[in-house]
Protein backbone atom coordinates (compact mmCIF):
# COMPACT_ATOMS: atom_id res chain seq x y z
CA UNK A 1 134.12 97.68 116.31
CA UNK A 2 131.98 98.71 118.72
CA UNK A 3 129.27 96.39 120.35
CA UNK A 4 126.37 97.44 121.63
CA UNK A 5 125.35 95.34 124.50
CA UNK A 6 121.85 95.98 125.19
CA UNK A 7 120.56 95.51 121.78
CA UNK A 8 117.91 93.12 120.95
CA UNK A 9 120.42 91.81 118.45
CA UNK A 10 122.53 88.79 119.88
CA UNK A 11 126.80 89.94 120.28
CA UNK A 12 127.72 87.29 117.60
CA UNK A 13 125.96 88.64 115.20
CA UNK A 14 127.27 92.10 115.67
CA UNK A 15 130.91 90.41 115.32
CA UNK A 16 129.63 88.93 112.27
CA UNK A 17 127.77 91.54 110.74
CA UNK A 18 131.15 93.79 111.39
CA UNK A 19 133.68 91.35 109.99
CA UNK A 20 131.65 90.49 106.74
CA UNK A 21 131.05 93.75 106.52
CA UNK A 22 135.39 94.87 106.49
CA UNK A 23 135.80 91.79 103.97
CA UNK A 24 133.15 92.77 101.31
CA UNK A 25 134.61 96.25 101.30
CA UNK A 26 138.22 95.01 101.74
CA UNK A 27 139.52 96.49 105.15
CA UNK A 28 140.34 92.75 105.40
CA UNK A 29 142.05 91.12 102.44
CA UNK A 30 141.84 87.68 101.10
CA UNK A 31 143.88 85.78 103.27
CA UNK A 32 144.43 87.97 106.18
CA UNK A 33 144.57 86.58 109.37
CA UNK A 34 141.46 87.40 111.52
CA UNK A 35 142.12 88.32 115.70
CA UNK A 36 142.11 84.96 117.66
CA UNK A 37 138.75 84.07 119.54
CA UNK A 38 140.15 84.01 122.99
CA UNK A 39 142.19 87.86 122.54
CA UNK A 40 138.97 89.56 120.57
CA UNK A 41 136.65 87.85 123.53
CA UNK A 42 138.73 89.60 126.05
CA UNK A 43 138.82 92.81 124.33
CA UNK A 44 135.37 93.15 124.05
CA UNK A 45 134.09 91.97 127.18
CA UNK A 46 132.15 88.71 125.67
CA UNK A 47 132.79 84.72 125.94
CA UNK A 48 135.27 83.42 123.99
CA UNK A 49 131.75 81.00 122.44
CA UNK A 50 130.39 84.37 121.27
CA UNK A 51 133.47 84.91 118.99
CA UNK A 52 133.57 81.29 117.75
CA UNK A 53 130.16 81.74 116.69
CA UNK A 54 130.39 84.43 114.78
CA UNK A 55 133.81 83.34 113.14
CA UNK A 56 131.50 79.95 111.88
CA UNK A 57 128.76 82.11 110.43
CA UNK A 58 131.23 83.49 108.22
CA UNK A 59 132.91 79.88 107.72
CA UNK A 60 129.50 78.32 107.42
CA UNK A 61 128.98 81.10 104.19
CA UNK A 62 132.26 80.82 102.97
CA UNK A 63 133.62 84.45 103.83
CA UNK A 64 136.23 82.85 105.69
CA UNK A 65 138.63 79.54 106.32
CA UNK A 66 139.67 77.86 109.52
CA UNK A 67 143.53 76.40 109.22
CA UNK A 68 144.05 73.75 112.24
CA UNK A 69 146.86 75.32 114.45
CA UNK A 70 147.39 78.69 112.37
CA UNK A 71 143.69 80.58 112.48
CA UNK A 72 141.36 81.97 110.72
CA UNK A 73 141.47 83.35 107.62
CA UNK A 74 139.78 85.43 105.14
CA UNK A 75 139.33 83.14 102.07
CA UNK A 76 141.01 83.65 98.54
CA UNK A 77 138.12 82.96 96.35
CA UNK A 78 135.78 85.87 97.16
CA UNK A 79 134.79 88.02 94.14
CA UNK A 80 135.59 91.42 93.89
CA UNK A 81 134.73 93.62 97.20
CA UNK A 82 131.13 94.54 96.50
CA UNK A 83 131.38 98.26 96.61
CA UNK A 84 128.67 100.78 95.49
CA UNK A 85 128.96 101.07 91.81
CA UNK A 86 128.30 103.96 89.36
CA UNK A 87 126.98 101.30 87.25
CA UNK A 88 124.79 99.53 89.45
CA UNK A 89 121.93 97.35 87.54
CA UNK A 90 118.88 99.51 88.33
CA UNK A 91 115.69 97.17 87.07
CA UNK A 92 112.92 98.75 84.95
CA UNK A 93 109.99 98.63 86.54
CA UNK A 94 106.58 98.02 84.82
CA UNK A 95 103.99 100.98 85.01
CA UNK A 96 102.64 99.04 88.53
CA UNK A 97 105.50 99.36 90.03
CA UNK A 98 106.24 103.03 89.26
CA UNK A 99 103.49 103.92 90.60
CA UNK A 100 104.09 101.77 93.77
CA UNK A 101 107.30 103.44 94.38
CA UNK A 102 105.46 106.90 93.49
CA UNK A 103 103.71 106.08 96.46
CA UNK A 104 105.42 104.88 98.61
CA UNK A 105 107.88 107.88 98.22
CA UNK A 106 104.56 110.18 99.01
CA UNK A 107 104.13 108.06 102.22
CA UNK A 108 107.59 108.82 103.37
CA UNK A 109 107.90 112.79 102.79
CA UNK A 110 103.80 112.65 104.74
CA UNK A 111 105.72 110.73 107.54
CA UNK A 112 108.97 112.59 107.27
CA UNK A 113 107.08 115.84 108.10
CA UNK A 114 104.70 114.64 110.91
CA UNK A 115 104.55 116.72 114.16
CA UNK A 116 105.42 115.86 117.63
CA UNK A 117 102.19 114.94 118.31
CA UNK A 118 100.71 111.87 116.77
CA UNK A 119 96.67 111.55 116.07
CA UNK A 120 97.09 108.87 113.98
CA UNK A 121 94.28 105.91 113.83
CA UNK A 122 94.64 102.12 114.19
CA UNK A 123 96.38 101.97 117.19
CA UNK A 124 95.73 99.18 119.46
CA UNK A 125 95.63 98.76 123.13
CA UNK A 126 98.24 96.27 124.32
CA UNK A 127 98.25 96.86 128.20
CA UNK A 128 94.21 95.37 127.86
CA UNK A 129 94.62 92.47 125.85
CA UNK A 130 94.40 89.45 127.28
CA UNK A 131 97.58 88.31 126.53
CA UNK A 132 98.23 85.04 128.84
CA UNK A 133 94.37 83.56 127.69
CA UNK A 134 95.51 84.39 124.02
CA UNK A 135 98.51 82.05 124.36
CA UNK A 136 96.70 79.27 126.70
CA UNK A 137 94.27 79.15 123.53
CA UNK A 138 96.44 78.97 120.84
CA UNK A 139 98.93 76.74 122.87
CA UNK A 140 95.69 74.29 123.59
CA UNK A 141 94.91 74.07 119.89
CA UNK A 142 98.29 73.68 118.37
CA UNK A 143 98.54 70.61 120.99
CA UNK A 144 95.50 68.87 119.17
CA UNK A 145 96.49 68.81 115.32
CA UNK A 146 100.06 68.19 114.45
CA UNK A 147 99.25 67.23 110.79
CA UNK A 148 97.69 70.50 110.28
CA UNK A 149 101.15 72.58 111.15
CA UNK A 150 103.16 70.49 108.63
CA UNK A 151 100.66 71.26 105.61
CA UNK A 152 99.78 74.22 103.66
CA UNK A 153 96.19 75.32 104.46
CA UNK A 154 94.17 76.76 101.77
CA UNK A 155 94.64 80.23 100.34
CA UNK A 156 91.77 81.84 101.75
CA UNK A 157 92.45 81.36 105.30
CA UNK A 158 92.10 78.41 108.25
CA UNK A 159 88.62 77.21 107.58
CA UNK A 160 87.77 76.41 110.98
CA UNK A 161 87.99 80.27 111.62
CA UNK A 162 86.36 80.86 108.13
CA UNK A 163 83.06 78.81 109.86
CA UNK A 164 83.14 81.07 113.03
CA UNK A 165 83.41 84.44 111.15
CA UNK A 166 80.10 83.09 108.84
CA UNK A 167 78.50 82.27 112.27
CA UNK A 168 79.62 85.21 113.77
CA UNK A 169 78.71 87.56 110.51
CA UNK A 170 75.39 86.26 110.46
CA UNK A 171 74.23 86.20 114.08
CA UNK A 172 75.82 89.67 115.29
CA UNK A 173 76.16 91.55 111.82
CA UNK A 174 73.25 90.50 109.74
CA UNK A 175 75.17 89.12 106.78
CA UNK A 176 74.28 85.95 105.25
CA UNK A 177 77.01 83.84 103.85
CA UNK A 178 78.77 80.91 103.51
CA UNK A 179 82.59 80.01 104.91
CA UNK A 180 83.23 79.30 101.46
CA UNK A 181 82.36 83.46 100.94
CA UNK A 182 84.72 84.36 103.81
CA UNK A 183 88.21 84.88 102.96
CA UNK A 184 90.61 86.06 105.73
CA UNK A 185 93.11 88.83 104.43
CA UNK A 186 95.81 90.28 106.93
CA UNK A 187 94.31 93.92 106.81
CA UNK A 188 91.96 96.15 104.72
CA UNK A 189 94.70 97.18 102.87
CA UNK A 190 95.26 93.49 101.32
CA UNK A 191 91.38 92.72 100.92
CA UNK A 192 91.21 96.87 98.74
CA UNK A 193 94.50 95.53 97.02
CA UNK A 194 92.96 92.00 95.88
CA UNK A 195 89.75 93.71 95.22
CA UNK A 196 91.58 96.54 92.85
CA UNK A 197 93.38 93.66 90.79
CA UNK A 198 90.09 91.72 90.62
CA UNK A 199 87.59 94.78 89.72
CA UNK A 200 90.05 97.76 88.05
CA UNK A 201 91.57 98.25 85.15
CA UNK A 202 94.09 101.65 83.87
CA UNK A 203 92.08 104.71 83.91
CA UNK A 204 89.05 103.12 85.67
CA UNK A 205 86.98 105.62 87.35
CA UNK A 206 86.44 105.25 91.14
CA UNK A 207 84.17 107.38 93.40
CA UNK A 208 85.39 108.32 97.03
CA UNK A 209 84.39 110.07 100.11
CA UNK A 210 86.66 113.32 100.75
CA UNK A 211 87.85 113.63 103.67
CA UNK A 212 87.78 109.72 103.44
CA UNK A 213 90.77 106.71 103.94
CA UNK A 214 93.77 108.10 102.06
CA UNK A 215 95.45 104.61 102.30
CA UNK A 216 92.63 103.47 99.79
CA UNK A 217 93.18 106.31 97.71
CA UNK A 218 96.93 105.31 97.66
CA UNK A 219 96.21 101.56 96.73
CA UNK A 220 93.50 102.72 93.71
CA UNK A 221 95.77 105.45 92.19
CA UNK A 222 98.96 102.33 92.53
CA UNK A 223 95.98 100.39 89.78
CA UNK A 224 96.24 103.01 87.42
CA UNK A 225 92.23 104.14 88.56
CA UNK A 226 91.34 108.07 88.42
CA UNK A 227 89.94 109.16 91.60
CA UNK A 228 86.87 111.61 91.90
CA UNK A 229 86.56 113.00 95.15
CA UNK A 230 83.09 113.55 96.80
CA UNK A 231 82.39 115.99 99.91
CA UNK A 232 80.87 114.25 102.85
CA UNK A 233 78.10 115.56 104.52
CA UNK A 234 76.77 114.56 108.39
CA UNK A 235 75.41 111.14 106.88
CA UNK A 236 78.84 110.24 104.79
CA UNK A 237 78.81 109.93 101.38
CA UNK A 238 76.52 112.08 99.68
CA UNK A 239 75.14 110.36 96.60
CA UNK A 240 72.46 112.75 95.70
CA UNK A 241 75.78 114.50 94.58
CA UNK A 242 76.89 111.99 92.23
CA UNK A 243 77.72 113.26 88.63
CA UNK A 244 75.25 112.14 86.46
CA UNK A 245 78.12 112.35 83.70
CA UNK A 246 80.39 109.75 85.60
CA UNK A 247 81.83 106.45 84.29
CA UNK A 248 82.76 105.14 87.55
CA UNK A 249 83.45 101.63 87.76
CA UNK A 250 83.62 101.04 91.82
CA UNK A 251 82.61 103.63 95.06
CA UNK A 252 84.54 103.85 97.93
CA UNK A 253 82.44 104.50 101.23
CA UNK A 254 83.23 103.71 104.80
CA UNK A 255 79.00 103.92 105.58
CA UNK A 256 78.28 102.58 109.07
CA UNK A 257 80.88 105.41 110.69
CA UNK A 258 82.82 107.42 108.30
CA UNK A 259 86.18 107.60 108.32
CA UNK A 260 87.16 110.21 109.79
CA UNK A 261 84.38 112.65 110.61
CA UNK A 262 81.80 109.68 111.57
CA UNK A 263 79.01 109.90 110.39
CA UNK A 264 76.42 107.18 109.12
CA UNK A 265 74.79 106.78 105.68
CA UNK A 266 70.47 106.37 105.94
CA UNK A 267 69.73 103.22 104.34
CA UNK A 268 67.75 105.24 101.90
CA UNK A 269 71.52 105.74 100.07
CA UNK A 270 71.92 102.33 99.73
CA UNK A 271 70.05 102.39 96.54
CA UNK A 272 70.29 105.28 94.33
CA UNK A 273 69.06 105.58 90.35
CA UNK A 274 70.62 108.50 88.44
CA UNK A 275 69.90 109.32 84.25
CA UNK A 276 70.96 105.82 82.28
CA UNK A 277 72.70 104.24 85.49
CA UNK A 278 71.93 102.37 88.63
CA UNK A 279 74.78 102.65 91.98
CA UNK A 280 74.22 99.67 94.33
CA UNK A 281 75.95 99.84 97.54
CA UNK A 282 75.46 97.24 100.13
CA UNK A 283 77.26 96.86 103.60
């Protein structure tokens, strides 16, 4: 065993993790006798109280027994050492969650194959946050509404910040609504993904920018929707270029800066009438 002692990862739980680890593949045997605290403490530079913990993690979860006077043993009524199996169960996955993994295995060999230097977008600029009034904030208003930390809150989001983003939305962005309209998601990603399960069925037809946000692009193609690419030009989406044959049932645009060339569509493209249909963006 080897412990690493700068990890982030307290020294008991390395002893744990390392011990469990020898009895589910059985290096250690039912009823063998595991090293006294006090001698494997010494060995490996710890406290003796770093041991003990980690020898009552795996008494706490049954893995082992403590006899008064004699030690601490592996106990006799663990099931077979849980080694890799030919047979494993392997679940069948519904057509979602093929796709899901489909993608997610797309993600990986993109990620696997990324070069030294990294352009990516999103990042976020932690040495100018204002950290310490964050936390004087948040510590102020957790001290002013204990009820509200023991209940569940309702699903779409703290309503108090609902009220502000309404406020907000319609003083600095222009958009009239309600808090009851405002729903607060933990990224785009999860507002696209509750959008796709509300607005897409199989085979749907969706219209996107190209180059445009490939994480979209994931999320539509993981609801089953086919994907028709449009060229942008230096004002975004072009919908002059629409296909007048199209079914589509929902457009994709990024319109006030394009992701990623950046432009901006005229708000002449917010409204455009093609043979039999009408395409309504708003923003």
């Amino acid at each position: 065993m080897q412990l690493n002692k700068s990890s982030s990862e307290p020294a008991y739980l390395q002893i744990y993790r390392h011990l469990r680890r020898q009895i589910l593949t059985g290096q250690l045997l039912p009823g063998a006798r595991l090293p006294a605290s006090r001698r494997l403490a010494r060995e490996y530079g710890v406290a003796r109280v770093t041991v003990t913990q980690a020898y009552e993690q795996l008494q706490a979860e049954g893995y082992v027994i403590g006899r008064p006077g004699a030690g601490t043993f592996v106990s006799d009524q663990l099931p077979p050492p849980l080694l890799p199996s030919a047979h494993a169960f392997e679940p069948k996955f519904s057509e979602w969650g093929q796709r899901v993994l489909g993608a997610d295995q797309d993600t990986a060999q993109a990620v696997a194959g990324r070069p030294p230097i990294d352009f990516g977008f999103g990042r976020s600029f932690p040495h100018i946050f204002p950290y310490d009034v964050w936390r004087r904030l948040l510590a102020r208003y957790l001290s002013t509404d204990d009820i509200m930390l023991s209940r569940y809150g309702s699903v779409a989001g703290f309503y108090p910040l609902r009220q502000a983003l309404a406020e907000y939305l319609g003083r600095l962005r222009g958009v009239n609504c309600t808090p009851e309209q405002v729903i607060i998601v933990s990224g785009a990603q999860q507002a696209l993904d509750i959008l796709g399960r509300l607005l897409l069925t199989a085979d749907d037809q969706v219209l996107v920018e190209t180059p445009g946000y490939a994480n979209a692009f994931e999320l539509f193609a993981v609801h089953g929707a086919r994907l028709l690419p449009l060229p942008v030009d230096d004002q975004g989406f072009p919908v002059e270029r629409i296909p007048v044959t199209n079914c589509a049932r929902l457009v994709f645009v990024t319109p006030s800066n394009q992701f990623p060339k950046g432009g901006t569509m005229p708000l002449g493209a917010g409204w455009h009438c093609y043979t039999g249909r009408a395409l309504r963006t708003h923003w």
